[in-house]
C-alpha atoms as a PDB file:
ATOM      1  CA  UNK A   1     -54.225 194.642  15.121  1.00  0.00           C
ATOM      2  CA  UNK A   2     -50.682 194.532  16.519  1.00  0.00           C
ATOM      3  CA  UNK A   3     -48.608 197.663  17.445  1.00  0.00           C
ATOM      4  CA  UNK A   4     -46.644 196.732  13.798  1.00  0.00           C
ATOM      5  CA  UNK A   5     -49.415 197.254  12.001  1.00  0.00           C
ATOM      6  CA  UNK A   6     -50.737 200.320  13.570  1.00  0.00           C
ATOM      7  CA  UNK A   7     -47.209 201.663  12.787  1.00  0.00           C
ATOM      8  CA  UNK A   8     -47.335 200.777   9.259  1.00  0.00           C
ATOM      9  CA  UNK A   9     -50.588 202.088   9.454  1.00  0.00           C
ATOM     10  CA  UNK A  10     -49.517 205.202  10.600  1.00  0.00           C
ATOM     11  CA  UNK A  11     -46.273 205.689   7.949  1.00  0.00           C
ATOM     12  CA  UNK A  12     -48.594 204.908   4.930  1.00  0.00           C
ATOM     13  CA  UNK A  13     -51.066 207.778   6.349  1.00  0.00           C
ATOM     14  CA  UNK A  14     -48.061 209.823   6.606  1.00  0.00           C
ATOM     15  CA  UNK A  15     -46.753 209.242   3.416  1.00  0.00           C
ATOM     16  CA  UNK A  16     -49.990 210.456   1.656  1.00  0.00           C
ATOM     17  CA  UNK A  17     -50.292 213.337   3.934  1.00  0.00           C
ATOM     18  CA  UNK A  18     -46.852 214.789   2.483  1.00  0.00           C
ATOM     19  CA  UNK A  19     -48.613 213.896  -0.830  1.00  0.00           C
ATOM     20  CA  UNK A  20     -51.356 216.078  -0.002  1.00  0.00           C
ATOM     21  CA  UNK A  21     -49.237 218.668   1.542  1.00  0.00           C
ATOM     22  CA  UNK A  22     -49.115 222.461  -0.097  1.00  0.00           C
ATOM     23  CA  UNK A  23     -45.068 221.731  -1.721  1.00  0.00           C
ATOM     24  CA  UNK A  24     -46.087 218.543  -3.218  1.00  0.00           C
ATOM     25  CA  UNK A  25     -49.547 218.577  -4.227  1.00  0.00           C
ATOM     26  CA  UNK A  26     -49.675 221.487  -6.405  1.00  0.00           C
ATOM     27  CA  UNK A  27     -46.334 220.705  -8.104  1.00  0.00           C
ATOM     28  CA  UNK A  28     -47.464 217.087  -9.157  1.00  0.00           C
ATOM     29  CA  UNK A  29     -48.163 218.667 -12.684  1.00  0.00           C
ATOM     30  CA  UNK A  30     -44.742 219.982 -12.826  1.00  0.00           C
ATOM     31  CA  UNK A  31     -42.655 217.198 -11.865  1.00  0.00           C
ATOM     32  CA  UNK A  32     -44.386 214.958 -14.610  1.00  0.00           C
ATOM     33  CA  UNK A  33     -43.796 217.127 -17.148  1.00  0.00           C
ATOM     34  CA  UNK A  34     -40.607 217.351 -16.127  1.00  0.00           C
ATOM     35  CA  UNK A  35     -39.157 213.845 -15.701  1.00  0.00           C
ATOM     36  CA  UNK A  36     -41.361 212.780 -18.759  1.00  0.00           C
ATOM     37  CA  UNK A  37     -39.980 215.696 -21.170  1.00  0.00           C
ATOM     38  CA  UNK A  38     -43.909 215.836 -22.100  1.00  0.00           C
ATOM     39  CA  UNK A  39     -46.289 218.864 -22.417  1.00  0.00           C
ATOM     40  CA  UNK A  40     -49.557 218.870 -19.523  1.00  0.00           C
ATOM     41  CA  UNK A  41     -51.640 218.366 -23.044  1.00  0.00           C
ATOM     42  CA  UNK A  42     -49.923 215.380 -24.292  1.00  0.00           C
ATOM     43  CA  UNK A  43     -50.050 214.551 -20.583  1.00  0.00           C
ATOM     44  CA  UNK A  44     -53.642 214.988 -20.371  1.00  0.00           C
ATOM     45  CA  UNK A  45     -54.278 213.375 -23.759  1.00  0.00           C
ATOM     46  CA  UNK A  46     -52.431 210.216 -22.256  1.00  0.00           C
ATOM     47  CA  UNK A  47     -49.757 210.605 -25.630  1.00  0.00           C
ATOM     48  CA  UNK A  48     -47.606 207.834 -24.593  1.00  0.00           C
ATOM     49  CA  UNK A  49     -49.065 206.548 -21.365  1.00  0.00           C
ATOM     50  CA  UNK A  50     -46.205 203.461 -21.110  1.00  0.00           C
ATOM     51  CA  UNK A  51     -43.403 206.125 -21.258  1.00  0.00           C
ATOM     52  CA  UNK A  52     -44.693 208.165 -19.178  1.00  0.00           C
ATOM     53  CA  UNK A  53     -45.543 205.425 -16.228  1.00  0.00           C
ATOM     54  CA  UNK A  54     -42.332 204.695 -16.756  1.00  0.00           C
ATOM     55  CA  UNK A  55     -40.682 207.909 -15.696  1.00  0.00           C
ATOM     56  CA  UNK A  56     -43.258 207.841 -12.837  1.00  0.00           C
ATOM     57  CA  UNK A  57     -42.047 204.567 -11.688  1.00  0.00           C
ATOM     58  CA  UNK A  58     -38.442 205.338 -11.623  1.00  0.00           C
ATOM     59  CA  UNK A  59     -38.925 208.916 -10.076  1.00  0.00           C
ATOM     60  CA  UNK A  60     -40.978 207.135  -7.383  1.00  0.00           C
ATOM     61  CA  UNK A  61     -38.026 204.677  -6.916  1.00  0.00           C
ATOM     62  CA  UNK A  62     -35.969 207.121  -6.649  1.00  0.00           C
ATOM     63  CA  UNK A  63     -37.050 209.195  -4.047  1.00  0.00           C
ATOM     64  CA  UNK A  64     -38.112 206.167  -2.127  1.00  0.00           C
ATOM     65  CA  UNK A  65     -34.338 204.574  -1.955  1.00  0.00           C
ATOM     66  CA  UNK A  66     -33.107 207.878  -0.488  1.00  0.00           C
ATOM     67  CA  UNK A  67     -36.496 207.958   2.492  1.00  0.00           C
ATOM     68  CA  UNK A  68     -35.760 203.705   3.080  1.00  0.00           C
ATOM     69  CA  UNK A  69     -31.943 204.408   3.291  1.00  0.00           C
ATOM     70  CA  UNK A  70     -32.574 207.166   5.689  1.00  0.00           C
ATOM     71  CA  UNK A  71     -34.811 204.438   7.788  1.00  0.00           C
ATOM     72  CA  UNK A  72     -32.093 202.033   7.626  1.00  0.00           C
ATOM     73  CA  UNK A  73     -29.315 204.212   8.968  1.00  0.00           C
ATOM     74  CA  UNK A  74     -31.432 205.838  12.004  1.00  0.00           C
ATOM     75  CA  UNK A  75     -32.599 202.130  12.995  1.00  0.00           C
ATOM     76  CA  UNK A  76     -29.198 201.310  12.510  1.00  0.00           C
ATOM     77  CA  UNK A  77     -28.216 204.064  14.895  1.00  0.00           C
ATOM     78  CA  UNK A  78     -30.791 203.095  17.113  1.00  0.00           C
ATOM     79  CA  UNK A  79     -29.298 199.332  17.925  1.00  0.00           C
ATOM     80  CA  UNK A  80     -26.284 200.766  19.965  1.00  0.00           C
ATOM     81  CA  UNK A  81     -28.773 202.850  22.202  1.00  0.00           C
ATOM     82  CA  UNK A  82     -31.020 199.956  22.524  1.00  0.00           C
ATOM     83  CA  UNK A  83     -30.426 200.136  26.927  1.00  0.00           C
ATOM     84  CA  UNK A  84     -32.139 203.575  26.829  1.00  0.00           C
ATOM     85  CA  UNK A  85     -34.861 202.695  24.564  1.00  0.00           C
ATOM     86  CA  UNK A  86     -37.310 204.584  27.182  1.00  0.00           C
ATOM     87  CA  UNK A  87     -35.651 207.860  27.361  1.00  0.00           C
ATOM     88  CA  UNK A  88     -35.582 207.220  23.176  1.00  0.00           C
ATOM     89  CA  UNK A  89     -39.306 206.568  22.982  1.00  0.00           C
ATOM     90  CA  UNK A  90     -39.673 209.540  25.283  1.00  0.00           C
ATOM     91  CA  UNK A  91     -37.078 212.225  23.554  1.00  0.00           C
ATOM     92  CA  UNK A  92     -38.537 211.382  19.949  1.00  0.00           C
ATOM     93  CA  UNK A  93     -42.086 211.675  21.127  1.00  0.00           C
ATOM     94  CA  UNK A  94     -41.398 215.585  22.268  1.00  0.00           C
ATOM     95  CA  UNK A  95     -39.712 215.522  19.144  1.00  0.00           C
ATOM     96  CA  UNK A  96     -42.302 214.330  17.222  1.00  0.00           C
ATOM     97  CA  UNK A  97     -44.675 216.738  18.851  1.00  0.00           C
ATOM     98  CA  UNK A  98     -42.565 219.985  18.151  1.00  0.00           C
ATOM     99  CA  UNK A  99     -42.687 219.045  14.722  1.00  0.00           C
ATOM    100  CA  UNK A 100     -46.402 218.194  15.183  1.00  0.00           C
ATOM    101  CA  UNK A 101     -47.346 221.406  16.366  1.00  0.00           C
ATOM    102  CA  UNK A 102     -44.933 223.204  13.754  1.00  0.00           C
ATOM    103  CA  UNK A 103     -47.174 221.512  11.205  1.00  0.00           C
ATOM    104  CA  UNK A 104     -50.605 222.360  12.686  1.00  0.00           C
ATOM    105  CA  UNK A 105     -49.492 225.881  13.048  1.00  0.00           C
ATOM    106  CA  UNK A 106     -49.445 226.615  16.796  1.00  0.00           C
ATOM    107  CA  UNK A 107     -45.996 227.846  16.161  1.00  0.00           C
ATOM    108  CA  UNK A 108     -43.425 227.747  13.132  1.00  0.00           C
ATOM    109  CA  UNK A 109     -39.693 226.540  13.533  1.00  0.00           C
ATOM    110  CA  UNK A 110     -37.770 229.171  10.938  1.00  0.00           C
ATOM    111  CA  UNK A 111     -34.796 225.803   9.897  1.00  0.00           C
ATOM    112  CA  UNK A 112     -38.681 224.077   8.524  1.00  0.00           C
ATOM    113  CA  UNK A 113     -39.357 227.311   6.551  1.00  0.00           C
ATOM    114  CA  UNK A 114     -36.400 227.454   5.125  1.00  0.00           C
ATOM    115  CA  UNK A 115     -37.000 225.444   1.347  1.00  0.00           C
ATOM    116  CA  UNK A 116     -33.648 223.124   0.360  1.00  0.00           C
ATOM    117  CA  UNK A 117     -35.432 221.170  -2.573  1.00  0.00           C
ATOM    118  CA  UNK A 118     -32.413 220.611  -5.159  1.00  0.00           C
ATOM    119  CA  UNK A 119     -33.413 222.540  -8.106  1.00  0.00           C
ATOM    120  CA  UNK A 120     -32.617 221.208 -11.864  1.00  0.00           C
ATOM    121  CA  UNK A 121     -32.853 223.476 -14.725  1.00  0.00           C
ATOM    122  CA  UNK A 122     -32.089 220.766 -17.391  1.00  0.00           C
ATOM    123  CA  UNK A 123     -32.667 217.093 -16.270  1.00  0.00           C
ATOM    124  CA  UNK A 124     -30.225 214.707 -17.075  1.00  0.00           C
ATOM    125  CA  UNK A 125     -31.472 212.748 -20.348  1.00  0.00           C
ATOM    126  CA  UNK A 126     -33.241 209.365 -20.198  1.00  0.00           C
ATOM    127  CA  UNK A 127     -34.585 206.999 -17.629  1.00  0.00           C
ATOM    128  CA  UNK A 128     -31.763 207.259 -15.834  1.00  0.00           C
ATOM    129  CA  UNK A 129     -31.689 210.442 -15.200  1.00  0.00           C
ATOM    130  CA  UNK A 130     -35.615 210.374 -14.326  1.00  0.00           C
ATOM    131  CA  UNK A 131     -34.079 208.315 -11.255  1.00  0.00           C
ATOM    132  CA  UNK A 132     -31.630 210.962 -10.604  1.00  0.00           C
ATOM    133  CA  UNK A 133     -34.265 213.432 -10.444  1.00  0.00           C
ATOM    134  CA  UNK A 134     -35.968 211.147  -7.791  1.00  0.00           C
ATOM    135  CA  UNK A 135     -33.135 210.269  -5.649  1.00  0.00           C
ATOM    136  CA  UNK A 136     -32.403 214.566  -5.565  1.00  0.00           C
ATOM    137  CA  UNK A 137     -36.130 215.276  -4.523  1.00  0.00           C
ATOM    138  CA  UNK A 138     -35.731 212.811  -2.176  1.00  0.00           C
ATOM    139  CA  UNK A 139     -32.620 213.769  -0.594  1.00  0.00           C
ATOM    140  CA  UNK A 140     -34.058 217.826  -0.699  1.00  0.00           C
ATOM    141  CA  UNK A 141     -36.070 219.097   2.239  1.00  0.00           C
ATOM    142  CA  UNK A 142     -39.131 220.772   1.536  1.00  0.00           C
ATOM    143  CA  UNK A 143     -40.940 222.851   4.822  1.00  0.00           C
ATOM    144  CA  UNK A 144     -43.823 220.278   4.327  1.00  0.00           C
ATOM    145  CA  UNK A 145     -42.245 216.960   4.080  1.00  0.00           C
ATOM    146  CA  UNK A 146     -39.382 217.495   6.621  1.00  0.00           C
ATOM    147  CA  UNK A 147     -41.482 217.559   9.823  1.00  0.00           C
ATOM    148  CA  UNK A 148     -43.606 214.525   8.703  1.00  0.00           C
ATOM    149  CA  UNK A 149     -40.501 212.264   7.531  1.00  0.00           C
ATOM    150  CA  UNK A 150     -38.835 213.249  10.355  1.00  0.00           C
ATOM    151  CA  UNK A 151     -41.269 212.226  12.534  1.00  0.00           C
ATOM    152  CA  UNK A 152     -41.103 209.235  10.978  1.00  0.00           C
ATOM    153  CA  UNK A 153     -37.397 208.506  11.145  1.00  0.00           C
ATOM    154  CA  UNK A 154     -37.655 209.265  15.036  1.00  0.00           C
ATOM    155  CA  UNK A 155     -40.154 206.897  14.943  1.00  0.00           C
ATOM    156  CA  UNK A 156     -37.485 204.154  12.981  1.00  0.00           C
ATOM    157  CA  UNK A 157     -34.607 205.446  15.464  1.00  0.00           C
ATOM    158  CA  UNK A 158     -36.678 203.585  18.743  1.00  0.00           C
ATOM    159  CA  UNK A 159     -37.721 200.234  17.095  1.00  0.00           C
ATOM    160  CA  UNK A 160     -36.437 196.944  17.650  1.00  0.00           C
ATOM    161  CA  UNK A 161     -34.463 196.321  14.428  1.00  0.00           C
ATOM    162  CA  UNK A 162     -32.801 197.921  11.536  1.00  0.00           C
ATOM    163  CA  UNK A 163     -35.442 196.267   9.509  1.00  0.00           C
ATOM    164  CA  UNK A 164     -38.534 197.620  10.944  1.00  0.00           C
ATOM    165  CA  UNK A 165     -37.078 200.721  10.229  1.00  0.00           C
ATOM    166  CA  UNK A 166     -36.455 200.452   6.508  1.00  0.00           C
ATOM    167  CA  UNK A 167     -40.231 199.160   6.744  1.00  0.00           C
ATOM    168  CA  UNK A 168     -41.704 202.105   7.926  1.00  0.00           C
ATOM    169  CA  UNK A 169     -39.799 203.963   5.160  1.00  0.00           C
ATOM    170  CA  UNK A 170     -40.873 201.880   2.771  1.00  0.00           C
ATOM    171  CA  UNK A 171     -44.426 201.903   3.791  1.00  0.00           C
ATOM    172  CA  UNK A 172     -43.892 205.685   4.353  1.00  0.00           C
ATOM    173  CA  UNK A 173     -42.533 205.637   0.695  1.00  0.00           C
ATOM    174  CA  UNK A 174     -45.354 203.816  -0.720  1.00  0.00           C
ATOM    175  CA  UNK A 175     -48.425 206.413   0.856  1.00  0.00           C
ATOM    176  CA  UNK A 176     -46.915 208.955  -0.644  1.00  0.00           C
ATOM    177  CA  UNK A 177     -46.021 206.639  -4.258  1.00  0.00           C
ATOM    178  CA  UNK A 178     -49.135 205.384  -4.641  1.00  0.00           C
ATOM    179  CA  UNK A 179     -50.937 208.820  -5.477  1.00  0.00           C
ATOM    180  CA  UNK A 180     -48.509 210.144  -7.357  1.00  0.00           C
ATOM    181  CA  UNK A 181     -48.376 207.284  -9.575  1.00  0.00           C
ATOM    182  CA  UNK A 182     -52.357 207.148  -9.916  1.00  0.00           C
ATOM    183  CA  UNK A 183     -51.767 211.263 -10.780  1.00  0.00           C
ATOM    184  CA  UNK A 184     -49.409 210.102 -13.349  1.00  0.00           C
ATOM    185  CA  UNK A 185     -52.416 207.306 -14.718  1.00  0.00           C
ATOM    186  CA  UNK A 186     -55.249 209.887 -14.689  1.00  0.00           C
ATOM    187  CA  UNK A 187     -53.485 213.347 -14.963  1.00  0.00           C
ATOM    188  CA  UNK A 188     -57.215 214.865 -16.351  1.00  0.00           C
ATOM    189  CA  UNK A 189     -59.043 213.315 -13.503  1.00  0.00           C
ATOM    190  CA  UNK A 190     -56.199 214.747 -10.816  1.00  0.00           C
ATOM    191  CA  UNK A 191     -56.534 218.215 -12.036  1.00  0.00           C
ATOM    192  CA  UNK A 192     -60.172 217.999 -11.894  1.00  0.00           C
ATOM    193  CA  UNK A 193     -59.765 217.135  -8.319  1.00  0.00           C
ATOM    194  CA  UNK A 194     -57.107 219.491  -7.448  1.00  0.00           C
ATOM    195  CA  UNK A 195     -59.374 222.937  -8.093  1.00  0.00           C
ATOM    196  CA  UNK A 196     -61.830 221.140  -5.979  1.00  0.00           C
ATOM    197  CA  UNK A 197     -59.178 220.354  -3.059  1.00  0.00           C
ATOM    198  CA  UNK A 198     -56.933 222.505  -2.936  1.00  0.00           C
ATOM    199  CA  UNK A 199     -58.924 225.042  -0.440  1.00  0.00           C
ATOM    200  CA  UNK A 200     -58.150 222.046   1.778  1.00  0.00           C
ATOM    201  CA  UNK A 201     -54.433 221.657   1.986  1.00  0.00           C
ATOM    202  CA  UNK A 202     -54.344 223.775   5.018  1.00  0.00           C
ATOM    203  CA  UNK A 203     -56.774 221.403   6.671  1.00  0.00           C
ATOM    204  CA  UNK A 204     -54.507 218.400   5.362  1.00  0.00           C
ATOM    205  CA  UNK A 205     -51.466 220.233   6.964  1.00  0.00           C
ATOM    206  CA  UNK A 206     -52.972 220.782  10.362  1.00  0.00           C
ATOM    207  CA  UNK A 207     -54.296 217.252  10.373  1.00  0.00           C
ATOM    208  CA  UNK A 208     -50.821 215.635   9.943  1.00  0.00           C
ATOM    209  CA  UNK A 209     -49.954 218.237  12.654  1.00  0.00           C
ATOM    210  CA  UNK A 210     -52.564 216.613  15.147  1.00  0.00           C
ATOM    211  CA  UNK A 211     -51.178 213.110  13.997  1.00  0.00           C
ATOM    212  CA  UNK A 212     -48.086 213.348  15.086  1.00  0.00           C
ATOM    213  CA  UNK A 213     -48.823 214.994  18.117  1.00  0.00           C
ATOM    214  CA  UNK A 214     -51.019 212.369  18.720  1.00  0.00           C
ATOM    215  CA  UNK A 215     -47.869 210.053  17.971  1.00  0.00           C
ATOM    216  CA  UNK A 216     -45.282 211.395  20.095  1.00  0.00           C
ATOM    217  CA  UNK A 217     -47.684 211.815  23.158  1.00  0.00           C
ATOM    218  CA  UNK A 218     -48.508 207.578  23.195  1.00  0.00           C
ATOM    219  CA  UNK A 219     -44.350 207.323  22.412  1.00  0.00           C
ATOM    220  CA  UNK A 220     -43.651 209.507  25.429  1.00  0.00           C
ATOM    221  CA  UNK A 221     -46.009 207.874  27.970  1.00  0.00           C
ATOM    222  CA  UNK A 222     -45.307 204.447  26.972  1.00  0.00           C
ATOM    223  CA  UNK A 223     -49.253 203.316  25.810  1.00  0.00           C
ATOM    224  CA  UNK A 224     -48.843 203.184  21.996  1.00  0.00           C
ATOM    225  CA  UNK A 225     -51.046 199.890  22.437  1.00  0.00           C
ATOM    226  CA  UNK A 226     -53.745 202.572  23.157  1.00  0.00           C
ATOM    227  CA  UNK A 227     -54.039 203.244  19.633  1.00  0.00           C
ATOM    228  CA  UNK A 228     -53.744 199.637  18.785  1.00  0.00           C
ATOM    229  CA  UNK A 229     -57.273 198.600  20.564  1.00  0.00           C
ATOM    230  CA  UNK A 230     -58.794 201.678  18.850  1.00  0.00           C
ATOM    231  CA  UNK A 231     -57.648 201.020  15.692  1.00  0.00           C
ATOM    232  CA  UNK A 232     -58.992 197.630  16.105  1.00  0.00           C
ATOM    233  CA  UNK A 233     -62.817 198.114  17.471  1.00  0.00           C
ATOM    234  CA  UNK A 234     -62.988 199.825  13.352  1.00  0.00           C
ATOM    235  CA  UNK A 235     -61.248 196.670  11.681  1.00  0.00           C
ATOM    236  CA  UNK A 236     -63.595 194.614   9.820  1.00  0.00           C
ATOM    237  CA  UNK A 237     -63.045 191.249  10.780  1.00  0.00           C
ATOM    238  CA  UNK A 238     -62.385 189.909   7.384  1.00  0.00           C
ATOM    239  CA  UNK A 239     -59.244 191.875   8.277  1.00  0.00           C
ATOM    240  CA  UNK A 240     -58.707 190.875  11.501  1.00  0.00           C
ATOM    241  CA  UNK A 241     -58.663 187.137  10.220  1.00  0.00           C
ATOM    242  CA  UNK A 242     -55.665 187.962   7.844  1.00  0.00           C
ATOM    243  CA  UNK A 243     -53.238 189.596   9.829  1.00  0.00           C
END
């Protein structure tokens, strides 16, 4: 397991932590029946399942262009300080930790509290507008998902190429996609699984706190491979073989 994959490995993780986090989560319900123009019983009856994957798809792609854009511009930015690459690694790993320990609740930074979510009263008619909706939740900040995707742009700002970064955004994009989309399949079987989770969301949070912590302390002293030969003693070998 190479030091890309444990970093893909770690933006997917992140991506469905910010699914699981306490202003996503619990909303999931919402946002379907908003971008799909359904009730939650025609959702839960599965009335119109293609429609309604549909609007899933396109509010997924919407949100994600907005996160991989992001990636490309701070990997962009990264290029031109490319000759202090290890006072970058080490100024977005204390980065990443603040935001860390914001998450896992050791202390709270009041700009993270502070919700920015663009909020539509009507939205915009069609399937177009379901990717409006997308690209606006996307482009919103939300106290939960701003410390974890911004840990993740830091991440984007110190690698090699542009391109790495847009792939950690779009492997970011997908762990948090992926859910949502199999929320949007099974709506019954999510809510049946939300009463029983959702005295865990604080757990989730403080988790993805520890992660990142965990992130910007191998960033800031320069053994990131650590985490690769861990990861790597719990790879099956079938996997090993294939990447």
């Amino acid at each position: 397991m190479t030091e890309v994959d444990v970093g893909i490995f770690i933006a997917f993780t992140a991506g469905v932590f910010s699914f699981l986090s306490p202003c996503v989560l619990p909303l999931v319900p919402s946002y379907l029946t908003f971008v799909t123009g359904m009730s939650l019983e025609d959702l839960q009856a599965g009335v119109d399942r293609r429609a309604t994957m549909t609007h899933a798809l396109l509010f997924v792609a919407g949100f994600s262009a907005i996160f991989i854009i992001l990636g490309a511009g701070a990997s962009f930015l990264g290029q031109f300080f490319r000759q202090y690459e290890v006072w970058i690694a080490r100024i977005g790993g204390l980065i990443i930790i603040l935001l860390g320990l914001h998450l896992a609740g050791v202390f709270r930074i009041a700009p993270l509290l502070r919700e920015k979510r663009v909020h539509l009263s009507d939205k915009p008619a069609g399937y177009l507008g379901t990717l409006g909706v997308g690209m606006a939740f996307g482009a919103g900040w939300t106290p939960c998902i701003g410390p974890i995707l911004g840990a993740i742009l830091t991440y984007g700002f110190s690698q090699d190429t542009m391109w790495a970064g847009v792939g950690l955004l779009t492997v970011y994009s997908a762990g948090l996609a992926v859910p949502f989309l199999l929320s949007a399949l099974a709506l019954d079987w999510f809510l049946k699984a939300f009463q029983r989770f959702r005295t865990w969301i604080p757990v989730v949070e403080r988790a993805s706190g520890v992660l990142l912590v965990v992130l910007g302390l191998l960033l800031i002293t320069g053994r990131f491979t650590v985490l690769t030969s861990v990861l790597t003693r719990f790879t099956p070998d079938f996997i090993l073989e294939r990447i």
